[in-house]
Protein backbone atom coordinates (compact mmCIF):
# COMPACT_ATOMS: atom_id res chain seq x y z
CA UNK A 1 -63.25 -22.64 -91.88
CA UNK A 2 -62.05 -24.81 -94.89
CA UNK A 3 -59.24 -27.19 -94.55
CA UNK A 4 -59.42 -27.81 -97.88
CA UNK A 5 -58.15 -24.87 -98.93
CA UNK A 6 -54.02 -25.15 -98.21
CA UNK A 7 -52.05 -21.77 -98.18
CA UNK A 8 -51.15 -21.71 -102.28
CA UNK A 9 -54.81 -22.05 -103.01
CA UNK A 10 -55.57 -19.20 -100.47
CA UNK A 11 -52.72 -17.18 -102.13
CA UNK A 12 -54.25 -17.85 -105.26
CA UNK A 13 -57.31 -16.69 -104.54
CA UNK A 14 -56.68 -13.10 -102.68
CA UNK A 15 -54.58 -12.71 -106.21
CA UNK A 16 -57.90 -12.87 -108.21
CA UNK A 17 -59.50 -10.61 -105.59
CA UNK A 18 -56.96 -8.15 -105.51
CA UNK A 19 -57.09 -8.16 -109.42
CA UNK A 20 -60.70 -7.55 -108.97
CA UNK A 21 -60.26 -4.77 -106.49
CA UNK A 22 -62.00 -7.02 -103.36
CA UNK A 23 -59.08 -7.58 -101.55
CA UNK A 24 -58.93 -5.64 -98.23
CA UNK A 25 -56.38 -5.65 -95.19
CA UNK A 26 -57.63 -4.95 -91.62
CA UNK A 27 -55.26 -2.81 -89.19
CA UNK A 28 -55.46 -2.49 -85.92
CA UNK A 29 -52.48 -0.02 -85.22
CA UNK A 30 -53.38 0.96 -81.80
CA UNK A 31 -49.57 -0.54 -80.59
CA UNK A 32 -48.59 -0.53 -83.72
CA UNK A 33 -46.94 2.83 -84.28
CA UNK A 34 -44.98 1.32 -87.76
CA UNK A 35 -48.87 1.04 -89.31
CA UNK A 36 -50.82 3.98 -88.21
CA UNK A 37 -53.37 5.53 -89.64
CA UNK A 38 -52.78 7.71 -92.65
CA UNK A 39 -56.22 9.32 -94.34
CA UNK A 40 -56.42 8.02 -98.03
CA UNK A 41 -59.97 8.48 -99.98
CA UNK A 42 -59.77 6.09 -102.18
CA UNK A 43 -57.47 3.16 -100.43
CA UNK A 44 -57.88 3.34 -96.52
CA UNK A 45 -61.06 3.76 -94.89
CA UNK A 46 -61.53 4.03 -90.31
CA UNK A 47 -63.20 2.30 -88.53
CA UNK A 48 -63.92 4.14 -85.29
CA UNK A 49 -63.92 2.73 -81.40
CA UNK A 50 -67.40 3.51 -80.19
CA UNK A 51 -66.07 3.09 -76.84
CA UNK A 52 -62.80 4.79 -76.57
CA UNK A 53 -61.78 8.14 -77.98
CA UNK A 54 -58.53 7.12 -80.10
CA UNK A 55 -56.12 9.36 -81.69
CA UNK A 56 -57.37 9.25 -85.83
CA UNK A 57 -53.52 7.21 -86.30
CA UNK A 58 -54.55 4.61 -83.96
CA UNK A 59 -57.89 3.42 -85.65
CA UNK A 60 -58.62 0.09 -86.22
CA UNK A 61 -58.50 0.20 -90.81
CA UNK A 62 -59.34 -1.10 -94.18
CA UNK A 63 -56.65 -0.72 -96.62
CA UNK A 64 -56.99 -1.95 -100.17
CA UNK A 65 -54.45 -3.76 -101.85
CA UNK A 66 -53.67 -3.26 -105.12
CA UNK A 67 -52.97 -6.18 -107.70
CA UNK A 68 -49.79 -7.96 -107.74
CA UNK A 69 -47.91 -11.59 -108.78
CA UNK A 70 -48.16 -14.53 -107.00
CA UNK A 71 -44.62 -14.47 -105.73
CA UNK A 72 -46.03 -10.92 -104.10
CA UNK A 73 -49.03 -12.58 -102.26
CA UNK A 74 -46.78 -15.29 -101.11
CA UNK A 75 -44.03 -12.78 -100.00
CA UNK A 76 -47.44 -10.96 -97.92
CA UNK A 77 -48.62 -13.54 -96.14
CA UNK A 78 -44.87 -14.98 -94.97
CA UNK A 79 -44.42 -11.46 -93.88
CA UNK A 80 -47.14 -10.77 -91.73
CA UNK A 81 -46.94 -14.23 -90.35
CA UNK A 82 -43.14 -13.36 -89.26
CA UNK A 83 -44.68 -10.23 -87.75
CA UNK A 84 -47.52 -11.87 -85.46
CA UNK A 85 -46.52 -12.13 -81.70
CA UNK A 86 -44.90 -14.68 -79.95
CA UNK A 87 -47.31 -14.71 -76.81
CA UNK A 88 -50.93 -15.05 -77.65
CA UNK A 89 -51.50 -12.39 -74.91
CA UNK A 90 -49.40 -9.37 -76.88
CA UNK A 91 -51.87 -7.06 -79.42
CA UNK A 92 -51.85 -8.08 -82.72
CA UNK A 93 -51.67 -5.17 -85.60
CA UNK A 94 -52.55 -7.20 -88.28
CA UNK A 95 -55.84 -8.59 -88.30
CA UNK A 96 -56.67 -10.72 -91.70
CA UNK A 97 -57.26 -9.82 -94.91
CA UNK A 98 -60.84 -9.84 -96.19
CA UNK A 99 -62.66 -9.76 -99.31
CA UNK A 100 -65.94 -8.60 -100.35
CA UNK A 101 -67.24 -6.36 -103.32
CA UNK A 102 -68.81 -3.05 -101.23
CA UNK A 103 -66.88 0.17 -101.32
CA UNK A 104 -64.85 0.56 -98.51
CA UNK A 105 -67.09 3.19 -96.29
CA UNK A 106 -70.22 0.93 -96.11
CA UNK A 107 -67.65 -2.57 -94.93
CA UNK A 108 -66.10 -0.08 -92.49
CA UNK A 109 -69.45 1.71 -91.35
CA UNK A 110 -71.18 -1.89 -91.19
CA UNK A 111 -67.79 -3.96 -89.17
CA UNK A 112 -68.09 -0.09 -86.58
CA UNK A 113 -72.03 -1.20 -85.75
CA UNK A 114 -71.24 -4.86 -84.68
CA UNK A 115 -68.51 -4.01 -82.67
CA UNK A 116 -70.93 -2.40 -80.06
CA UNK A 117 -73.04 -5.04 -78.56
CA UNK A 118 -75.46 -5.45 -76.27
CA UNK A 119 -75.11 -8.40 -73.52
CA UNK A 120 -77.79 -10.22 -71.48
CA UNK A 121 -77.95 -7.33 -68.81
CA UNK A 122 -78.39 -4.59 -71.63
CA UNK A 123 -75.37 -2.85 -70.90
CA UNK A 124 -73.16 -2.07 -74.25
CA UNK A 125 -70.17 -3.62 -75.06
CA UNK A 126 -66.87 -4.01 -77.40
CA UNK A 127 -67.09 -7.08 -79.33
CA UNK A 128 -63.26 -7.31 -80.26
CA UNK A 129 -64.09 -9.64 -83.45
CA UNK A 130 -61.02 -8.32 -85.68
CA UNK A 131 -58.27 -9.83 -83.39
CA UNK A 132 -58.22 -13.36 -84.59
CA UNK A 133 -57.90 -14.58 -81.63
CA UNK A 134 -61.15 -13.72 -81.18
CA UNK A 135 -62.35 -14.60 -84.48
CA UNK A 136 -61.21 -18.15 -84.01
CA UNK A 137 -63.31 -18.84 -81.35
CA UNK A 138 -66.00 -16.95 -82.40
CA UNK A 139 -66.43 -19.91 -85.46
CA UNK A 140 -66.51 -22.40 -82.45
CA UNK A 141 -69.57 -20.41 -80.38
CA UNK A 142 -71.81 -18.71 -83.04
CA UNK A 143 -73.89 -20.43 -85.44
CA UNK A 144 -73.61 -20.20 -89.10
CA UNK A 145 -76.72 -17.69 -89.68
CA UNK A 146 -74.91 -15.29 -86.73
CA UNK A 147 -71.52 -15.89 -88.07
CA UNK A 148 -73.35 -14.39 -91.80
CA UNK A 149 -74.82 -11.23 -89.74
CA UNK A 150 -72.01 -10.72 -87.77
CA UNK A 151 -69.85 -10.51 -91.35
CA UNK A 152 -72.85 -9.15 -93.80
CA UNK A 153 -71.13 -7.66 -96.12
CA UNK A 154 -68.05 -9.63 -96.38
CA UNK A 155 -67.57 -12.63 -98.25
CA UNK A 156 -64.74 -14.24 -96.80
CA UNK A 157 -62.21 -13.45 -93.88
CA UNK A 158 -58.46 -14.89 -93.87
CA UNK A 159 -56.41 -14.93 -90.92
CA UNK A 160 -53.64 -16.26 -88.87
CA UNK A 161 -54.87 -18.94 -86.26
CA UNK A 162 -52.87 -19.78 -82.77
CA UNK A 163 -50.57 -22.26 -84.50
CA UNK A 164 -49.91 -19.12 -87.26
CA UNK A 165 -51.12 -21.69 -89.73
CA UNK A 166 -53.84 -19.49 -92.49
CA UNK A 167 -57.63 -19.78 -92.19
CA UNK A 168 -59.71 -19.33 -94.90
CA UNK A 169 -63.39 -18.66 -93.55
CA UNK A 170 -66.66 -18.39 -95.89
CA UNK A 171 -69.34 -16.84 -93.43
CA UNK A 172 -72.15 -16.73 -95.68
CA UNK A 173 -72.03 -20.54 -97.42
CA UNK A 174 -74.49 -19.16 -100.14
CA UNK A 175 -77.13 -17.81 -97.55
CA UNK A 176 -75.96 -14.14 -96.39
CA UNK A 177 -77.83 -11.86 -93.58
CA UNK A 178 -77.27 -8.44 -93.21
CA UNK A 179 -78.61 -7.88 -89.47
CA UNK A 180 -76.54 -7.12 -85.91
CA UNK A 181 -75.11 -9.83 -84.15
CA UNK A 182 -77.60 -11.21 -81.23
CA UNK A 183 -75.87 -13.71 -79.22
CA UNK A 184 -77.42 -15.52 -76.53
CA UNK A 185 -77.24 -16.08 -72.72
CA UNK A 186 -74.89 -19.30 -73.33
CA UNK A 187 -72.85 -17.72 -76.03
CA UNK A 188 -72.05 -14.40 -74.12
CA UNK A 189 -70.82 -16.31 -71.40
CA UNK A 190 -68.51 -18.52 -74.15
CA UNK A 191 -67.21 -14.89 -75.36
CA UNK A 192 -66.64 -13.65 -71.74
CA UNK A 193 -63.73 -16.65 -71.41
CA UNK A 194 -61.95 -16.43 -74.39
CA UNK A 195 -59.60 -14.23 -73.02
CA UNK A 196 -59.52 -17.14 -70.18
CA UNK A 197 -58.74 -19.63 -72.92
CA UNK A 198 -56.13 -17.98 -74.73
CA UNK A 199 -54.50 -16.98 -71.27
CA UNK A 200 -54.54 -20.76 -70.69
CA UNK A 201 -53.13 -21.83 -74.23
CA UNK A 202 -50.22 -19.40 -73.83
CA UNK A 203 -49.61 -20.87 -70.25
CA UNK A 204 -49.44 -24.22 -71.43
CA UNK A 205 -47.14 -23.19 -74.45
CA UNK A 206 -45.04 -21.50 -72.22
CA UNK A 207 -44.32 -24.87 -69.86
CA UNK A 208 -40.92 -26.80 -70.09
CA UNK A 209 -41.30 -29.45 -72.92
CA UNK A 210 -41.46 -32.26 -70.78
CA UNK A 211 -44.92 -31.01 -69.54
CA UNK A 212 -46.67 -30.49 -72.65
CA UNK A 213 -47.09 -33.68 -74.00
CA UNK A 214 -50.56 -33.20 -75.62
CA UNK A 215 -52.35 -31.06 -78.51
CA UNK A 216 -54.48 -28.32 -76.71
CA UNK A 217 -57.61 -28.18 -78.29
CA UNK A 218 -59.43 -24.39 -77.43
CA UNK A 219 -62.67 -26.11 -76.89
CA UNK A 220 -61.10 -28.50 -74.31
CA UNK A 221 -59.57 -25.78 -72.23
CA UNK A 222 -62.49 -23.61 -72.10
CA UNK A 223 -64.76 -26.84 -71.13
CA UNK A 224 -62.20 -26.88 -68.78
CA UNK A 225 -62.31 -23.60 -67.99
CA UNK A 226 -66.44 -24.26 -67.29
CA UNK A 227 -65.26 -27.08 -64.46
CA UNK A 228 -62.75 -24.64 -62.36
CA UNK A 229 -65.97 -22.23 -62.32
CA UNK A 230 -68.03 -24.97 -61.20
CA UNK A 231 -66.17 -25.35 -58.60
CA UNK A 232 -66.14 -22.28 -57.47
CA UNK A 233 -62.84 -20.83 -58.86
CA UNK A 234 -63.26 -17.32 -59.75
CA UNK A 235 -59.59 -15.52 -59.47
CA UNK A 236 -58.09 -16.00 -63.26
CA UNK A 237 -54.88 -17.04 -61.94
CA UNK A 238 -56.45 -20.40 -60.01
CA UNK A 239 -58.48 -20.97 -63.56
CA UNK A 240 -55.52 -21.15 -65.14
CA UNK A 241 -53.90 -23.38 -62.33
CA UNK A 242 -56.84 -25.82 -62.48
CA UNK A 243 -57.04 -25.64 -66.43
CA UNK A 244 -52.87 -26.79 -66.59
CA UNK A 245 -53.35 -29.17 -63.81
CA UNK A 246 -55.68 -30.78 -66.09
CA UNK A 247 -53.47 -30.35 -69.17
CA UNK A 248 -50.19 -31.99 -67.32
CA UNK A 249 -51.68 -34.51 -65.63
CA UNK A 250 -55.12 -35.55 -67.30
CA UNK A 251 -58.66 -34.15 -67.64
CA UNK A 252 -60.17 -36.13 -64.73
CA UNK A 253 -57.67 -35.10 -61.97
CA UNK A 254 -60.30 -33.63 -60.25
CA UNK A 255 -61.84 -36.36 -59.73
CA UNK A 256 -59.68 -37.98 -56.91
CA UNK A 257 -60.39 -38.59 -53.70
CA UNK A 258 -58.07 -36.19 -52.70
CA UNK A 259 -58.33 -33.42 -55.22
CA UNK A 260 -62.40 -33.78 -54.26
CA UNK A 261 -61.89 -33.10 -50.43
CA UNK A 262 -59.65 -30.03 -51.50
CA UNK A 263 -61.87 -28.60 -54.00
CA UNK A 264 -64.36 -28.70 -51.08
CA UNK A 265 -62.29 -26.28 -48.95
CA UNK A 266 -61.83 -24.26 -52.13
CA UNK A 267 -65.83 -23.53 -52.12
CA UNK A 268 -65.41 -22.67 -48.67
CA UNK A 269 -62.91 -19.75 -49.41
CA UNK A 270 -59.67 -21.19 -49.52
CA UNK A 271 -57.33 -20.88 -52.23
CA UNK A 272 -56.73 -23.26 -54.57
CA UNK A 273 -53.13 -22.14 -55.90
CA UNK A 274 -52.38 -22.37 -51.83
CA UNK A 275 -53.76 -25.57 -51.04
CA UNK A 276 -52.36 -27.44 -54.26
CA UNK A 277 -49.23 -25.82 -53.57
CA UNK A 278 -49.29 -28.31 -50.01
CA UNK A 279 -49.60 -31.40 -51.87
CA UNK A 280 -46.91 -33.69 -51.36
CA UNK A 281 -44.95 -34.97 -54.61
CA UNK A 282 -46.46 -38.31 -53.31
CA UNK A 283 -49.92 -36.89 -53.77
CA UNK A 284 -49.08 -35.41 -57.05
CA UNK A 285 -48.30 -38.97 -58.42
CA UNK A 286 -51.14 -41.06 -56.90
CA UNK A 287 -53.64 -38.27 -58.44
CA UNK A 288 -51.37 -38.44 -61.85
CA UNK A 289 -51.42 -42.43 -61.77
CA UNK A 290 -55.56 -42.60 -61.40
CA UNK A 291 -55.96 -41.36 -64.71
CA UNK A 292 -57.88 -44.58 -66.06
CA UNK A 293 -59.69 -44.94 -63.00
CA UNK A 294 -62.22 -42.40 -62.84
CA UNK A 295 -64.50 -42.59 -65.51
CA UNK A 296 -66.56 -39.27 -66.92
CA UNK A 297 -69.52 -39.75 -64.58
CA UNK A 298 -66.69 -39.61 -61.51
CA UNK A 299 -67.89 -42.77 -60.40
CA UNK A 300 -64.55 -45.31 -59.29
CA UNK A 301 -64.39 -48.97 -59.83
CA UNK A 302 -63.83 -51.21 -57.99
């Protein structure tokens, strides 16, 4: 990503791509009926599902886009912002706009072989890195020479991030690889909770304001995400409890006396959501008042 890029030099640029003939968008219109696939030789090229057997209109896309003013690239980008989701959990149709020099077959043909992936275990799977929800955290968990592989072809990817604010991402930083995407042990398991995180995020967003009174950085929820599982917690639902606990109260919570003795019984079986869900209001405010007195080896003071 490059925050030094604001949104008018972003619009400026996909202007001198799209004067060039570089400037791509990607579709995904599988609940999307208004942007279905339509066959077009020379402006829209398919990207099939290796997985799933789609109807040809529902295809994931590349459409060109031909040249326009400034004023139009402007009006683009306001537009498909008004048209992302609300919920972070909801499909998104438009995917980013990309730009790279390759005709349009050999960006779609090389974008259909990274989305099937191989994990740990060898079994095959989709690697969903249009929706850029994805895409975001995939900047955050694969290194700059797999980020280049992953993207070969393409020389830089725009999108929307959570906060709908536009990212402008440069893959390759003069050093491109053309090669499939190999993640590692570690980094599968990083993909595996990103749904996880975002479920999380959109939790949190979804609170009364008086409970969110922080900025929820991804990387601390899925850290976060990494304690529950520690703990034991499996079921997503008592993930996401533990995650907001953290997020409302503070990231130590866990940490007290009493939240320690629960999480015990949680390892023996019990349910989190269910034993939390006992705690007195009296509880709830000694374990919110210790949050300077555990310090992030767990040890207390004295």
């Amino acid at each position: 990503m490059d925050p030094s890029l604001d949104e008018s030099a972003i619009a400026e640029r996909m202007m001198t791509a799209a004067r060039d003939g570089h400037l791509l968008r990607l579709i995904d219109p599988a609940n999307a009926p208004g942007r279905q696939y339509r066959e077009d030789a020379t402006s829209r090229c398919r990207i099939d599902n290796p997985f799933i057997a789609l109807p040809e209109i529902q295809h994931l896309y590349l459409e060109r886009i031909t040249p326009g003013d400034i004023e139009a690239f402007h009006d683009e980008i306001q537009r498909e912002r008004q048209g992302l989701p609300v919920s972070l959990l909801e499909p998104v149709a438009f995917c980013g706009w990309l730009i790279s020099k390759q005709a349009l077959f050999t960006i779609a043909g090389y974008l259909r072989r990274q989305l099937d992936q191989k994990t740990p275990e060898g079994k095959s799977a989709l690697l969903r890195f249009y929706d850029p929800r994805v895409m975001g955290r995939l900047t955050r968990i694969l290194d700059r020479s797999q980020l280049s592989a992953l993207l070969g072809p393409i020389d830089q990817w725009i999108h929307f991030d959570n906060g709908r604010t536009l990212q402008w991402l440069d893959p390759h930083q003069g050093t491109r690889r053309v090669a499939r995407l190999k993640p590692n042990a570690d980094q599968w398991q990083s993909i595996r909770r990103i749904g996880q995180v975002n479920r999380c995020l959109e939790l949190y967003r979804t609170l009364p304001d008086e409970d969110r009174n922080r900025a929820v950085d991804p990387d601390d929820v899925d850290r976060l995400i990494v304690e529950a599982q520690g703990y034991g917690l499996r079921e997503r639902q008592e993930i996401s409890a533990f995650v907001l606990h953290c997020l409302v109260l503070h990231d130590r919570f866990h940490r007290h006396p009493r939240m320690q003795a629960l999480l015990q019984e949680c390892a023996g079986g019990m349910s989190y959501i269910g034993l939390t869900n006992r705690l007195t209001q009296q509880e709830w405010e000694a374990i919110a008042e210790d949050k300077e007195t555990f310090e992030h080896d767990g040890s207390v003071e004295n």
